[in-house]
C-alpha atoms as a PDB file:
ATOM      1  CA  UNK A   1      68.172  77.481 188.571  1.00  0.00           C
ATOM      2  CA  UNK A   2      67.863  74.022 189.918  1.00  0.00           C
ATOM      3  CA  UNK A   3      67.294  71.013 187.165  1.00  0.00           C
ATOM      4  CA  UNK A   4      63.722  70.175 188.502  1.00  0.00           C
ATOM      5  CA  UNK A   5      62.783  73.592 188.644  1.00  0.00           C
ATOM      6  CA  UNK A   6      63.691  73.749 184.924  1.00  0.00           C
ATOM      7  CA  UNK A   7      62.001  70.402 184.199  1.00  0.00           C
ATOM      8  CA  UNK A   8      58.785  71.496 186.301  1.00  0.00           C
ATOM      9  CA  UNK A   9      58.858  75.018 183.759  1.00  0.00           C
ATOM     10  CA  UNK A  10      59.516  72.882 180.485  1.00  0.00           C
ATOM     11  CA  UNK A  11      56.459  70.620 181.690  1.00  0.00           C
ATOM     12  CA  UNK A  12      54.331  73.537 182.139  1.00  0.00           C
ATOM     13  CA  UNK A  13      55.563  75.405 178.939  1.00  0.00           C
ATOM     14  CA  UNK A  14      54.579  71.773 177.330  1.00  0.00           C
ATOM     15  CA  UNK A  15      51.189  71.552 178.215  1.00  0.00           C
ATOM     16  CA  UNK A  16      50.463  75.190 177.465  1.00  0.00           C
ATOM     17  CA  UNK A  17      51.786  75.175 173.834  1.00  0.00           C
ATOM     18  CA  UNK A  18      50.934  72.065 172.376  1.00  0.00           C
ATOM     19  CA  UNK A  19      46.907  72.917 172.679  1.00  0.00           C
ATOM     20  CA  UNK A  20      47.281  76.058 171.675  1.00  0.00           C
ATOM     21  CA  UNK A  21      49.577  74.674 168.599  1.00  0.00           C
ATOM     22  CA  UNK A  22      46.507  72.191 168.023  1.00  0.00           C
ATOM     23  CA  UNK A  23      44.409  75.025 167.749  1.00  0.00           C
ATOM     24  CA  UNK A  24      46.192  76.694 165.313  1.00  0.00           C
ATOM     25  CA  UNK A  25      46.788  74.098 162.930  1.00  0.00           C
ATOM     26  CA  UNK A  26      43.042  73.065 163.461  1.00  0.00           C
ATOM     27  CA  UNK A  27      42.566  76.380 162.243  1.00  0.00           C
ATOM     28  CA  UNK A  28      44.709  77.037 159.798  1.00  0.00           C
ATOM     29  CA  UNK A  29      43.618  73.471 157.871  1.00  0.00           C
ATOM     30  CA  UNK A  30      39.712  74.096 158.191  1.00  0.00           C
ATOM     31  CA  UNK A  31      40.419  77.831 156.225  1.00  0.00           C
ATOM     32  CA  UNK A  32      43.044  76.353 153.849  1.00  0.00           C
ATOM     33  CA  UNK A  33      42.227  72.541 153.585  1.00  0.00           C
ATOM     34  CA  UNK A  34      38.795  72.363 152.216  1.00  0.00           C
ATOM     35  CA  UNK A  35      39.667  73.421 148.708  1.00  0.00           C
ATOM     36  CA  UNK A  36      43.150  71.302 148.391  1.00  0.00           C
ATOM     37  CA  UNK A  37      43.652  68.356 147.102  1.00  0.00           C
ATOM     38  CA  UNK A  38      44.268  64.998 148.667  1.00  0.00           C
ATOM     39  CA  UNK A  39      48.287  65.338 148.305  1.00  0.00           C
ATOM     40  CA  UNK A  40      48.260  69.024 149.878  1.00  0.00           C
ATOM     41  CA  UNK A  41      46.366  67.651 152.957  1.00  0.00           C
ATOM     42  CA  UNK A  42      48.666  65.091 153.298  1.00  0.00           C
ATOM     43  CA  UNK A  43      51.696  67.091 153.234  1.00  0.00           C
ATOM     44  CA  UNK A  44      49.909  69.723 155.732  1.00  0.00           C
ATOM     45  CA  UNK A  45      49.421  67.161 158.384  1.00  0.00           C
ATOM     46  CA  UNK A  46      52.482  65.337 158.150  1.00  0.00           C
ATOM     47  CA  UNK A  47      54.253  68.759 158.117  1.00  0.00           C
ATOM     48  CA  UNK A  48      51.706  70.162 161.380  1.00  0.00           C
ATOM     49  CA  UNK A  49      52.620  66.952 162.846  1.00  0.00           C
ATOM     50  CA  UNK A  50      56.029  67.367 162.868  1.00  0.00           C
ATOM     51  CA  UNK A  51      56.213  70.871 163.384  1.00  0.00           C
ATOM     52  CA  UNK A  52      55.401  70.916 167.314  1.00  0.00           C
ATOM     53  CA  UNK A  53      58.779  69.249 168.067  1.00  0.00           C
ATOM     54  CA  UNK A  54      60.913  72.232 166.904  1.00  0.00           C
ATOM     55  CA  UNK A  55      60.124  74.262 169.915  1.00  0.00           C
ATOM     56  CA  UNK A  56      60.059  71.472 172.144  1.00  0.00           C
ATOM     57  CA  UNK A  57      62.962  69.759 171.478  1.00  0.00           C
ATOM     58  CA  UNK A  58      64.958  73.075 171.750  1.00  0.00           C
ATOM     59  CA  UNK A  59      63.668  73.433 175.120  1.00  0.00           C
ATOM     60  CA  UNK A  60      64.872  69.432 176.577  1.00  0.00           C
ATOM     61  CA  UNK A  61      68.821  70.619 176.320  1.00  0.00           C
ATOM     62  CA  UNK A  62      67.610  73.940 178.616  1.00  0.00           C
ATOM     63  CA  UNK A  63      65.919  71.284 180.897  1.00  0.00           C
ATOM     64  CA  UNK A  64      68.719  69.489 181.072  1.00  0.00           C
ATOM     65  CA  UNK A  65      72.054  71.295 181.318  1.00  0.00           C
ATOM     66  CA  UNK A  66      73.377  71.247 184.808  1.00  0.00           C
ATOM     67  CA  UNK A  67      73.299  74.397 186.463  1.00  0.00           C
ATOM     68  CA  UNK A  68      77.075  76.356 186.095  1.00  0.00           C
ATOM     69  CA  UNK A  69      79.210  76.225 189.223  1.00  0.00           C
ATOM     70  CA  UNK A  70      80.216  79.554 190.524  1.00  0.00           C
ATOM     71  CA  UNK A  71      83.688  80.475 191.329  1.00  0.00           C
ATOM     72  CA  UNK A  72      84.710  81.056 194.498  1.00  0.00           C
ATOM     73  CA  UNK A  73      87.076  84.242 194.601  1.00  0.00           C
END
């Protein structure tokens, strides 16, 4: 698979899970947030706001790598 063909997929993969990732942790905070304290808020946002990168930033090294070479019998 071609590099921008890989870069074109991890674009689209992007910009389908990081609403969908807002969404949940939208959800998740207006069920579990409204009875927490200030502290547990805090550490549920910095830790939702963190959290989208994981998935992400596995995927740039996929986007990147150069496609192998085959061998030529």
């Amino acid at each position: 698979m071609s590099p921008s063909i890989k870069k074109l997929i991890g674009t689209v993969v992007t910009l389908i899970w990081l609403p969908i990732y807002a969404l949940i942790a939208m959800g998740v905070a207006f069920h579990v947030l409204p009875h927490a304290n200030a502290f547990v808020a805090f550490l549920y946002y910095a830790l939702a706001g963190t959290l989208w990168t994981i998935p992400i930033g596995l995927m740039f090294p996929w986007m990147q790598r150069e496609p192998m070479k085959r061998r030529t019998p």
